[in-house]
N, C-alpha and C. Protein backbone atom coordinates (compact mmCIF):
# COMPACT_ATOMS: atom_id res chain seq x y z
N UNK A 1 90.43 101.88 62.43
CA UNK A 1 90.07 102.08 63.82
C UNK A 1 90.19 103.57 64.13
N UNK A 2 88.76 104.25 64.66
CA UNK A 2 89.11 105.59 65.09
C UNK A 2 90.22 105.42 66.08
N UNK A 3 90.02 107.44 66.19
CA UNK A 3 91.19 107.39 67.45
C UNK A 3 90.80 106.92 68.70
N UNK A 4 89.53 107.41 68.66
CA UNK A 4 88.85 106.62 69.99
C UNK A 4 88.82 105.72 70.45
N UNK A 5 88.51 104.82 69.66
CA UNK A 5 88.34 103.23 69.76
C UNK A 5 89.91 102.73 70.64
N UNK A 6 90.98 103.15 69.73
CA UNK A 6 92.55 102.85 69.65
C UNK A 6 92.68 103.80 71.75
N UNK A 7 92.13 104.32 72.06
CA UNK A 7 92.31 104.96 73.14
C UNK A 7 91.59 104.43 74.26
N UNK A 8 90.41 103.73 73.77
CA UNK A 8 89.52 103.02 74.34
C UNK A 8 90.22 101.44 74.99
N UNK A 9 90.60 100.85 73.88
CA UNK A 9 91.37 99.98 73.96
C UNK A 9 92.82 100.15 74.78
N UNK A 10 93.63 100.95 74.62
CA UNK A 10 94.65 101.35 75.05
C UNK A 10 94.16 101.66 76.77
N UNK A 11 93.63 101.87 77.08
CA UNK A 11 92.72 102.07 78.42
C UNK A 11 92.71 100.89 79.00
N UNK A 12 91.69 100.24 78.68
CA UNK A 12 91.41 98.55 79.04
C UNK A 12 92.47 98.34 79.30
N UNK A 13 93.01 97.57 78.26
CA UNK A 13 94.67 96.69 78.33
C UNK A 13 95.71 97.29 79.25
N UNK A 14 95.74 98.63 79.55
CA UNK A 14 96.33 99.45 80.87
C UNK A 14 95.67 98.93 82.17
N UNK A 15 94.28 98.91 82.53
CA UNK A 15 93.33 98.96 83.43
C UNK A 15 93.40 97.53 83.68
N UNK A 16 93.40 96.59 83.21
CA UNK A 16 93.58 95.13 82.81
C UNK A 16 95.10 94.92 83.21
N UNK A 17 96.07 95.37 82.65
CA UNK A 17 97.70 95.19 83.60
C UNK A 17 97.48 95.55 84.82
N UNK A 18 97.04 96.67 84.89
CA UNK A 18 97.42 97.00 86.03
C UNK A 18 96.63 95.90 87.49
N UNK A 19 95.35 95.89 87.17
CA UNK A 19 94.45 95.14 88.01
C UNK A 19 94.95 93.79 88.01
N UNK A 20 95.68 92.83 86.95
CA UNK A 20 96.51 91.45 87.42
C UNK A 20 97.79 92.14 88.13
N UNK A 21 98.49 92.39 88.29
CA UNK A 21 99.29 92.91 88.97
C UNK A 21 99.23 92.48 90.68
N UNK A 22 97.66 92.88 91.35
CA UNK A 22 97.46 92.47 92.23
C UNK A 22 97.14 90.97 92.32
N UNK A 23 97.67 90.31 92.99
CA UNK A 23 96.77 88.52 93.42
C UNK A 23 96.09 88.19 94.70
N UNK A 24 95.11 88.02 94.74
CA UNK A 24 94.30 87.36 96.00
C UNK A 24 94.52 86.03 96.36
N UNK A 25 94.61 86.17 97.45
CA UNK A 25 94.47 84.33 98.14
C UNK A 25 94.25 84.67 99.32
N UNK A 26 93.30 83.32 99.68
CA UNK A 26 92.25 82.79 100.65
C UNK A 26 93.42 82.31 101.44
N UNK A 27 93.19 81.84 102.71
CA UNK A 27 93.94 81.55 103.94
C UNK A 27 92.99 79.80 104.04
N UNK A 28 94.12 78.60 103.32
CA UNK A 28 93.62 77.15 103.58
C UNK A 28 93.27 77.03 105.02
N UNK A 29 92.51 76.75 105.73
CA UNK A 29 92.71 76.60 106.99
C UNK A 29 92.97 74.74 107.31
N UNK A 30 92.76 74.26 106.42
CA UNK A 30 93.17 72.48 106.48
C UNK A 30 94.39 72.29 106.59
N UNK A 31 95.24 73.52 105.83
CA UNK A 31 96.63 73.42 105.52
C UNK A 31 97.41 74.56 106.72
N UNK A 32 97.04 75.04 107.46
CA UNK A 32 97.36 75.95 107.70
C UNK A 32 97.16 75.69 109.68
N UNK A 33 98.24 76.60 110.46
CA UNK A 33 97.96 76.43 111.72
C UNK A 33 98.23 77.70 112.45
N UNK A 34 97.66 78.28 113.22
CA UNK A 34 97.47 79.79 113.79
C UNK A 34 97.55 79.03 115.44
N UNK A 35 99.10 79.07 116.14
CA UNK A 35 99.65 78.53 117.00
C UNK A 35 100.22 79.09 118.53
N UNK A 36 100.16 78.49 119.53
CA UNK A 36 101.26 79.60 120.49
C UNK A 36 101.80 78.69 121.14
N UNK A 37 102.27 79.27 122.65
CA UNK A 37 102.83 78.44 123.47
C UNK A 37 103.23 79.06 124.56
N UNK A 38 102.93 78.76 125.99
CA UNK A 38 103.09 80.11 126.81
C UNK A 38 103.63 78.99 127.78
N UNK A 39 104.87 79.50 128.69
CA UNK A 39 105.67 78.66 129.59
C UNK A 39 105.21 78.49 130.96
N UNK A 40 104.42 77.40 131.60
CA UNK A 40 104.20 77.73 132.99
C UNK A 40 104.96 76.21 133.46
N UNK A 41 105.40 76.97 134.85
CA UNK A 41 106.36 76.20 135.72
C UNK A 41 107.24 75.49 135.39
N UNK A 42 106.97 73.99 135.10
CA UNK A 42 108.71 73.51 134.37
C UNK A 42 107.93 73.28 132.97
N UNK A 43 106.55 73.41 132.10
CA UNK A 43 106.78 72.57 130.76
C UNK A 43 106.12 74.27 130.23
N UNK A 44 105.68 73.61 129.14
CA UNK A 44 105.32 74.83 128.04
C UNK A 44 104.41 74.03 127.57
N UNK A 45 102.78 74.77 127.42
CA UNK A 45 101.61 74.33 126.83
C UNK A 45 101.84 74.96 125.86
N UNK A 46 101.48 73.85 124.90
CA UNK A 46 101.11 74.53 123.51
C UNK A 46 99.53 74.46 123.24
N UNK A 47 99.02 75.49 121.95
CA UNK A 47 97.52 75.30 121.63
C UNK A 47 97.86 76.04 120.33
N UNK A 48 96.44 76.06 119.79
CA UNK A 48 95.94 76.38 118.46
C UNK A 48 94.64 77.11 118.51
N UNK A 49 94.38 77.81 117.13
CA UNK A 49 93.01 77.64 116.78
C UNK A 49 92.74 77.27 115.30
N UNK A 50 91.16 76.43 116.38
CA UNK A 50 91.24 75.83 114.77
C UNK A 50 90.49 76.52 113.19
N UNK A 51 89.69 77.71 114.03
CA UNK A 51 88.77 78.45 112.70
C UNK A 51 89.31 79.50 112.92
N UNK A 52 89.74 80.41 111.64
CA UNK A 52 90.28 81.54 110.97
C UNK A 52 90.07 81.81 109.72
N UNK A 53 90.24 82.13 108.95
CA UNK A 53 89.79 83.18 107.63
C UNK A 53 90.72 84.22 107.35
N UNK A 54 91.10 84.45 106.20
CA UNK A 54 91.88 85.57 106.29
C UNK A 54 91.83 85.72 104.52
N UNK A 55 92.66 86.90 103.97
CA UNK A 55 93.00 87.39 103.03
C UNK A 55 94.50 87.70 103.14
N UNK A 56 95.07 87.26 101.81
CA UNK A 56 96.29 88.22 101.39
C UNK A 56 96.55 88.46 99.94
N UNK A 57 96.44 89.83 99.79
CA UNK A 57 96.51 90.65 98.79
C UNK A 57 98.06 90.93 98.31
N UNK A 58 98.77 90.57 97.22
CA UNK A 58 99.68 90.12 96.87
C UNK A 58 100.25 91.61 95.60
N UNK A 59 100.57 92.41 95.51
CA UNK A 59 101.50 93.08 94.43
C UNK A 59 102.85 92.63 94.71
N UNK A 60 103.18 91.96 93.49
CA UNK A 60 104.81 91.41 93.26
C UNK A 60 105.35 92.90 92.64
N UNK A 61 104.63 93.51 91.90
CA UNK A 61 105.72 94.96 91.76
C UNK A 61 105.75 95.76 92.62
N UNK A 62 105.01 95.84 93.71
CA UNK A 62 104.68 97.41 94.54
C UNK A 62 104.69 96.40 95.87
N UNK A 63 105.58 95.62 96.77
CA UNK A 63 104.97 94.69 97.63
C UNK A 63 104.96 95.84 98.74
N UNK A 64 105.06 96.70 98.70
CA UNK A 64 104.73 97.95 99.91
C UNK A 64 103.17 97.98 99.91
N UNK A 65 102.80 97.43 98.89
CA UNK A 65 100.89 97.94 98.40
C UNK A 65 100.07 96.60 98.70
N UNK A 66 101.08 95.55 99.30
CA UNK A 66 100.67 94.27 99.92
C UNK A 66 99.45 94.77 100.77
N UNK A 67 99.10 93.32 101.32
CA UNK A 67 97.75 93.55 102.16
C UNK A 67 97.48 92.44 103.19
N UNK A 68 97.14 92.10 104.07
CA UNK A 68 96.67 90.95 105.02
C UNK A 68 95.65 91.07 106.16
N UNK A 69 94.72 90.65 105.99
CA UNK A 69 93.16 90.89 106.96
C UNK A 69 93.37 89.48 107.40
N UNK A 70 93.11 89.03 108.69
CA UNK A 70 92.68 87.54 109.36
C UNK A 70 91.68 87.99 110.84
N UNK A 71 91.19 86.96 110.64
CA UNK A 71 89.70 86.58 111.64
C UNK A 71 89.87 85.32 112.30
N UNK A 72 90.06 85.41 113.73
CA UNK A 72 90.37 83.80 114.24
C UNK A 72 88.96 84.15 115.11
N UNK A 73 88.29 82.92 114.92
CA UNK A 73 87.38 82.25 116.21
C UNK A 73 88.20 81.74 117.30
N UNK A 74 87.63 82.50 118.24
CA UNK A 74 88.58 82.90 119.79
C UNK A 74 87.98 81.53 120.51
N UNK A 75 86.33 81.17 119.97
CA UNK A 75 85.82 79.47 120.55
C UNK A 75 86.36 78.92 120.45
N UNK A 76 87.23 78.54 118.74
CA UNK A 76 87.94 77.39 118.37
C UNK A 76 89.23 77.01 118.98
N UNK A 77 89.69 77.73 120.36
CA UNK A 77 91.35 77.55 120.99
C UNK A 77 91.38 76.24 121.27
N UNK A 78 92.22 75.61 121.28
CA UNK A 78 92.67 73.96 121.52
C UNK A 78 93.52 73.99 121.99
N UNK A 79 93.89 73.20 123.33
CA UNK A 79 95.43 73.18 124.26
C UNK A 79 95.32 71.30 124.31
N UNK A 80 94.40 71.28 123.77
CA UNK A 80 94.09 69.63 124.03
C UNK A 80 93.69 69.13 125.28
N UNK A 81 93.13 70.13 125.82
CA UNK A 81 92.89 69.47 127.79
C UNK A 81 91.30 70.59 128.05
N UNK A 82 90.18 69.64 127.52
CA UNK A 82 88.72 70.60 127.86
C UNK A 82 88.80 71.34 128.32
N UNK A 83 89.13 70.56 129.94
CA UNK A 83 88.20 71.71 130.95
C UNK A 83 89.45 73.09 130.93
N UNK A 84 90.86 73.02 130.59
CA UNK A 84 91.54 74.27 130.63
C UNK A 84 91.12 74.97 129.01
N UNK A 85 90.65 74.45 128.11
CA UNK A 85 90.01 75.26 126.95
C UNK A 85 88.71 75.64 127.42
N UNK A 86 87.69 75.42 128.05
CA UNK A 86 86.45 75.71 128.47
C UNK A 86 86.75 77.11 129.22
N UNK A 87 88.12 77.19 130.44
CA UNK A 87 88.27 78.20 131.08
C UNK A 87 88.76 79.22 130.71
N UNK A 88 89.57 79.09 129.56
CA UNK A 88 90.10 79.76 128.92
C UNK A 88 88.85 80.82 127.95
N UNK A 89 87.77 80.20 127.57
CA UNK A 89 86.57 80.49 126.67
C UNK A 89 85.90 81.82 127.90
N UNK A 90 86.05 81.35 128.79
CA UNK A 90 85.02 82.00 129.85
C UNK A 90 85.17 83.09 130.06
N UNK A 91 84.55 84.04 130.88
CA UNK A 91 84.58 85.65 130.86
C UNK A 91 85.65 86.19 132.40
N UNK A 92 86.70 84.63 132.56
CA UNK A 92 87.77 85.12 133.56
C UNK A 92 88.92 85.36 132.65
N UNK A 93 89.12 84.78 131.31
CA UNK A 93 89.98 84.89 130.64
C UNK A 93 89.59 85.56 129.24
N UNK A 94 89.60 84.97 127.87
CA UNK A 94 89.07 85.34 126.82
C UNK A 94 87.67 85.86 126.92
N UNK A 95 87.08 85.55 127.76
CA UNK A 95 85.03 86.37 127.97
C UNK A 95 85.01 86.35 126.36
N UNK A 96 84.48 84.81 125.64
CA UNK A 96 84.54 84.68 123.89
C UNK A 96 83.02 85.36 123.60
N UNK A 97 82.12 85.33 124.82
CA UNK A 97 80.72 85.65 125.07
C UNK A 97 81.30 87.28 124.36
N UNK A 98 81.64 88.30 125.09
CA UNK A 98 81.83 89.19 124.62
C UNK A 98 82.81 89.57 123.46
N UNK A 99 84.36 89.21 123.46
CA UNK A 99 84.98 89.17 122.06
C UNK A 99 85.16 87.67 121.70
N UNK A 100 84.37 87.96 120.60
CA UNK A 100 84.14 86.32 120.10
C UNK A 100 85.68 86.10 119.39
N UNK A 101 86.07 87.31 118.90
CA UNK A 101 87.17 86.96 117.62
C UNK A 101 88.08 87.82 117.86
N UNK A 102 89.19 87.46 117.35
CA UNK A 102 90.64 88.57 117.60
C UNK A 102 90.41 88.69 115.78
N UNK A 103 91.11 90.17 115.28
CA UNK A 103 91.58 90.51 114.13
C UNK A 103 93.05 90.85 113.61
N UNK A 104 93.56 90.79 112.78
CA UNK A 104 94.58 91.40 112.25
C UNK A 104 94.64 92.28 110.94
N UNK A 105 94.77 93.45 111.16
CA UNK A 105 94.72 94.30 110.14
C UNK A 105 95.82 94.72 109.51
N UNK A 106 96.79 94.55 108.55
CA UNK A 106 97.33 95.01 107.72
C UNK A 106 97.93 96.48 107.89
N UNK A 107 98.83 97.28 107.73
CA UNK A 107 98.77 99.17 107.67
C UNK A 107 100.51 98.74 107.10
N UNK A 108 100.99 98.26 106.87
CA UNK A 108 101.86 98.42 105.86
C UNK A 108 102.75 97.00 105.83
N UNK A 109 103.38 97.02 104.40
CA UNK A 109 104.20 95.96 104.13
C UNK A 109 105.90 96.16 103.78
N UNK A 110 106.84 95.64 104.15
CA UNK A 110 107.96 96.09 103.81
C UNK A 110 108.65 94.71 103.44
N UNK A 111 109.35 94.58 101.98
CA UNK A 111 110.01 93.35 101.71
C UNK A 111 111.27 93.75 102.68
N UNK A 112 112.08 92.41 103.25
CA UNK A 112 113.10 92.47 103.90
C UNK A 112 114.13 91.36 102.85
N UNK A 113 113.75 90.67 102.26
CA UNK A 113 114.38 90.03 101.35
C UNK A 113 113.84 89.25 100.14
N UNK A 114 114.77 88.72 99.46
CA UNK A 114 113.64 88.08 97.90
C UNK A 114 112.43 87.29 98.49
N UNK A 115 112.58 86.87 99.55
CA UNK A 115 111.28 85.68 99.77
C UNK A 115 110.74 85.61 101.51
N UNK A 116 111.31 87.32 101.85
CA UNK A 116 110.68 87.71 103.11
C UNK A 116 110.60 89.19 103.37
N UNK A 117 109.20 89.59 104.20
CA UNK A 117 108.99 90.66 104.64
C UNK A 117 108.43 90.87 106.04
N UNK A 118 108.30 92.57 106.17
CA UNK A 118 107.34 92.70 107.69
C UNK A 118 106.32 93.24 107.14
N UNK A 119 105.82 92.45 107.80
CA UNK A 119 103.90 93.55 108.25
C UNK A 119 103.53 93.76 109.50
N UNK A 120 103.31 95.51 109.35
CA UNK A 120 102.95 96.46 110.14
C UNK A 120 101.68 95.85 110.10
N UNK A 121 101.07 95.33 111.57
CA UNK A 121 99.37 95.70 111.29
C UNK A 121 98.95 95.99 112.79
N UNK A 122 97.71 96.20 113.25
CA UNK A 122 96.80 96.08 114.21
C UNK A 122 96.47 94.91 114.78
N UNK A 123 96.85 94.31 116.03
CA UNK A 123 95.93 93.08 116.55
C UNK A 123 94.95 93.42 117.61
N UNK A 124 93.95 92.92 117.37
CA UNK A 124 92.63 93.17 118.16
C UNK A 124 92.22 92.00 118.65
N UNK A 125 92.52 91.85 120.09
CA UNK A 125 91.86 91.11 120.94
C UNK A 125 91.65 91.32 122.02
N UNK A 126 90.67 90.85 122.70
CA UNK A 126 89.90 91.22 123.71
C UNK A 126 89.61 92.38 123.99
N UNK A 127 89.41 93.31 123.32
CA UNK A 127 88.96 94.75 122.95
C UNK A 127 90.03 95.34 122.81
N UNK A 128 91.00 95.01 123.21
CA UNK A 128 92.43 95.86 122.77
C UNK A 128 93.27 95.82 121.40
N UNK A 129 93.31 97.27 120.61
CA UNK A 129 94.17 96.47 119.77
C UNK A 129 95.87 97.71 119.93
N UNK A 130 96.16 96.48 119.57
CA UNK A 130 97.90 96.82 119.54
C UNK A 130 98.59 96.57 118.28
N UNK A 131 99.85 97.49 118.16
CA UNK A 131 100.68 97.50 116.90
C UNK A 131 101.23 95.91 116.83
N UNK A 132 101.78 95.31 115.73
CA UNK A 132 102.42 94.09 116.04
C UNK A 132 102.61 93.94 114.92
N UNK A 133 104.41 93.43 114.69
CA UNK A 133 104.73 93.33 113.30
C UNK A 133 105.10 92.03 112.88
N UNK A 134 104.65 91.24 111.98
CA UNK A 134 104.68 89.69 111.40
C UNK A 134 105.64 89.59 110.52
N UNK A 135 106.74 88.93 110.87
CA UNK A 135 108.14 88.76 110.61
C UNK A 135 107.47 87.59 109.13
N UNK A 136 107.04 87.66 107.55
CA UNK A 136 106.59 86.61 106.97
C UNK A 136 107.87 85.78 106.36
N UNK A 137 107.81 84.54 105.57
CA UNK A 137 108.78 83.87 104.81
C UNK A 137 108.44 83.26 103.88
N UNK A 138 108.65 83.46 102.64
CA UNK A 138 107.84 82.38 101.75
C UNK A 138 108.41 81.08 101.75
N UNK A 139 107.82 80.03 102.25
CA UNK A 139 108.21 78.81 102.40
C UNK A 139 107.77 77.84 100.65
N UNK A 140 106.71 78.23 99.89
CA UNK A 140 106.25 77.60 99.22
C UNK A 140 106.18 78.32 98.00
N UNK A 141 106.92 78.91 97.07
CA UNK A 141 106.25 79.49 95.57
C UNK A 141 105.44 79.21 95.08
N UNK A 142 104.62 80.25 94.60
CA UNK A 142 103.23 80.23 93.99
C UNK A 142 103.25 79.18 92.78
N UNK A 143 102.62 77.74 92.84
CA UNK A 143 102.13 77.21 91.81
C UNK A 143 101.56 76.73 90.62
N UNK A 144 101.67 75.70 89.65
CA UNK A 144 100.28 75.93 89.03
C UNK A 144 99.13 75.62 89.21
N UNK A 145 99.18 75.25 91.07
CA UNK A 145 98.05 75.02 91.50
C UNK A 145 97.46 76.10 92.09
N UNK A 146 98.25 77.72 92.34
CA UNK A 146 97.81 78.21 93.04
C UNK A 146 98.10 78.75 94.06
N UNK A 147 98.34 77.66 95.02
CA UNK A 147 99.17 77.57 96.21
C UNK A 147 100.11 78.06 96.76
N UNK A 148 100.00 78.48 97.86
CA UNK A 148 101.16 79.37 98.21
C UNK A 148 101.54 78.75 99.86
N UNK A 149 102.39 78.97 100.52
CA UNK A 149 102.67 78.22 101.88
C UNK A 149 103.52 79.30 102.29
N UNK A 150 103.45 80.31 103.90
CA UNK A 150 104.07 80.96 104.71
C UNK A 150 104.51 80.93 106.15
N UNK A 151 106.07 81.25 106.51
CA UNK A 151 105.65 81.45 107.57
C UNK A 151 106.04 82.21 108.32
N UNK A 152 105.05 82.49 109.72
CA UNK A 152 105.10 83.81 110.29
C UNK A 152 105.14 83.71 111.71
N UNK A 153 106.20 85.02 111.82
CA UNK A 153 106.38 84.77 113.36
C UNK A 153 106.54 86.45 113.77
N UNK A 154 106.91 86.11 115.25
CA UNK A 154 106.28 87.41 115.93
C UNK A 154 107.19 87.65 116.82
N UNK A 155 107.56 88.54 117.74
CA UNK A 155 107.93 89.01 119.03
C UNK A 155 106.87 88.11 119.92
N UNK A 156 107.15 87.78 121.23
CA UNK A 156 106.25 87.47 121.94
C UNK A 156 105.51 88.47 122.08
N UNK A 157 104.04 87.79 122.46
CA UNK A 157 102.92 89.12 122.98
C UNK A 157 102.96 88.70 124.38
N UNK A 158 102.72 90.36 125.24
CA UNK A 158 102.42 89.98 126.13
C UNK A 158 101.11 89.76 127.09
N UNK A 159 100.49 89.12 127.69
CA UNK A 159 99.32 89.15 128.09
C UNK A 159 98.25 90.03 128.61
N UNK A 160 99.38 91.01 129.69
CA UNK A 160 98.79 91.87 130.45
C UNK A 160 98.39 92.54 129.26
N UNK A 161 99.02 93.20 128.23
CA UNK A 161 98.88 94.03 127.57
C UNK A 161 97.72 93.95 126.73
N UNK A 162 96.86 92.69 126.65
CA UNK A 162 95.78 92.89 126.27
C UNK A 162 94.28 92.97 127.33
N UNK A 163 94.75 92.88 128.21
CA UNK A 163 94.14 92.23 129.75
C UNK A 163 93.97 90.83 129.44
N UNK A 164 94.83 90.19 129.24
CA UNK A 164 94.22 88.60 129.56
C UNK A 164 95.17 88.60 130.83
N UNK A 165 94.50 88.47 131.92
CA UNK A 165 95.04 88.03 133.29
C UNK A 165 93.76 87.40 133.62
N UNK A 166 94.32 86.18 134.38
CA UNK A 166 93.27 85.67 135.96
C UNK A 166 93.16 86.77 137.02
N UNK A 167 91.86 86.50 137.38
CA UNK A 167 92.27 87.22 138.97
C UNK A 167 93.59 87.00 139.85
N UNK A 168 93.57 87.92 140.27
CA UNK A 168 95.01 88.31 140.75
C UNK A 168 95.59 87.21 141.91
N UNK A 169 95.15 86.79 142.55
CA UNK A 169 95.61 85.48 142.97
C UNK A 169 95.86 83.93 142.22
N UNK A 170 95.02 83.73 141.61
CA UNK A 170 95.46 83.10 140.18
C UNK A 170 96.76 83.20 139.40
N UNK A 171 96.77 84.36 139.50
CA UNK A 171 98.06 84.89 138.48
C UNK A 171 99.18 84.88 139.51
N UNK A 172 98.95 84.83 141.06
CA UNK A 172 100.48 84.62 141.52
C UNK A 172 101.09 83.89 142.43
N UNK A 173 100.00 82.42 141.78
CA UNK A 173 100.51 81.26 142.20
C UNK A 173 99.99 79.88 140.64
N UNK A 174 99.94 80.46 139.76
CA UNK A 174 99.68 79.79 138.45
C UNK A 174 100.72 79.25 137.85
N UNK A 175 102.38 80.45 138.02
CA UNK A 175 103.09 80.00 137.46
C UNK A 175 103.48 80.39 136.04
N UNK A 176 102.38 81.10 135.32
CA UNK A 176 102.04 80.77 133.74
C UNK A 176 102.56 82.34 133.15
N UNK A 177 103.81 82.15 132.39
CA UNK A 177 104.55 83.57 131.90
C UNK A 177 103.20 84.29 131.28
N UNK A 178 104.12 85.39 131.53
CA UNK A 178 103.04 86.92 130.80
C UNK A 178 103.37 87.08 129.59
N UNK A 179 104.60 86.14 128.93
CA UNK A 179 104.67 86.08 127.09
C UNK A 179 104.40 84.76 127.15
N UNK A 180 103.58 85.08 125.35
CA UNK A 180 103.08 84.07 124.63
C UNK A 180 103.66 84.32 123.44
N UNK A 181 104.24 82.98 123.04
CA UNK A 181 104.79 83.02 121.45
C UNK A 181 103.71 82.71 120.70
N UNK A 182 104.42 82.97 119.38
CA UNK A 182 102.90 82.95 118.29
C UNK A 182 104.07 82.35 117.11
N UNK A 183 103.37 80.90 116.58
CA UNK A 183 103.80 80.48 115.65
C UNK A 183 102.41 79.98 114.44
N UNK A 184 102.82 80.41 113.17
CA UNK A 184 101.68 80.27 112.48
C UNK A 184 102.41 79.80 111.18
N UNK A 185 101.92 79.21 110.33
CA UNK A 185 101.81 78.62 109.11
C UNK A 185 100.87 78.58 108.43
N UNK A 186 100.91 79.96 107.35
CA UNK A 186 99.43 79.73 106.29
C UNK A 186 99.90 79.06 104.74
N UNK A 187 98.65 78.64 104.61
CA UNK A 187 98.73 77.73 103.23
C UNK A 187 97.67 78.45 102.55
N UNK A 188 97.85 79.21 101.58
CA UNK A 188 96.83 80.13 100.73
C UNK A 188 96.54 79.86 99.24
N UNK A 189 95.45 79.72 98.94
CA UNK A 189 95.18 79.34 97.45
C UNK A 189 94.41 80.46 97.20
N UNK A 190 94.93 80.81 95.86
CA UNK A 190 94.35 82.08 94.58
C UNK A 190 93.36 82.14 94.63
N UNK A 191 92.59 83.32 94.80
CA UNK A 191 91.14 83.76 94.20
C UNK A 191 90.72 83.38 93.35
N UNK A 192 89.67 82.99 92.58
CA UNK A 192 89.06 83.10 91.58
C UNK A 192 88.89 84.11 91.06
């Protein structure tokens, strides 16, 4: 074997470690629930959505070099009661006509323990985006199916801060707190 060849090779098999190193997985959405719950008067509504998408980009040696992109359909909200999901859709609250989708962008990862970290990212909704850091947990070790199961939680957000308010009389006889908790559970299977 020239030297070349032996350098050639030695390349690859470098280029090749290094590139498994990283792991991809898809965001199950069958398995998975992107959740809140905001307190008005004496009970607490809860809701969901039900369409999202996301990525998480996985280095087990470098988890600072982690990664997480998600896409929720802002249509798909569910409180289980139409006509307050219909109003919610409309251009007094979410206006889904104009931001159809909230994002989450990723800008850094920090392990906090063997089987939890934070992520620094961007949330973008309703044209606003704000810092917000996702407290994660690994609930599920990676399989030989694949599979992975997390979960993630947040500081409350607060509403004003993205403009989701009713008109102002609305808002001060509604009852309905200006934090919303955010509870989520993703179930992620490996790239191909």
């Amino acid at each position: 074997m020239t030297l070349q060849k032996l350098f050639a090779a030695a390349v690859i098999i470098g280029v090749s470690s290094a590139a498994s190193a990283k792991e991809s997985y898809k965001f199950d959405p069958s398995g998975s629930t992107i959740g809140f719950s905001v307190h008005q008067f004496l009970g607490t509504t809860f809701g969901k959505f039900t369409s999202f998408r996301g990525t998480i980009e996985v280095d087990r040696e470098h988890p600072e070099n982690s990664s997480v992109t998600a896409q929720i359909d802002v249509r798909s909200i569910d409180t289980r009661i139409k006509k307050r999901d219909d109003h919610l859709r409309s251009a007094e609250f979410f206006n889904v006509e104009k931001f159809p989708r909230m994002t989450f962008k990723s800008r850094s990862v920090k392990r906090t323990g063997s089987q939890s970290g934070d992520i620094l990212g961007d949330l973008t909704m309703h044209g606003v985006t704000k810092p917000i850091t996702l407290h994660v947990k690994l609930l599920t070790p990676i399989n030989e199916t694949g599979r992975t199961r997390w979960s993630v939680t947040t500081d409350p957000i607060t509403r004003r801060d993205f403009n989701l308010m009713f008109a102002a009389a609305a808002e001060s006889v509604s009852g309905i707190s200006q934090t919303v908790a955010i509870n989520i559970e993703i179930e992620a299977k490996r790239g191909e």
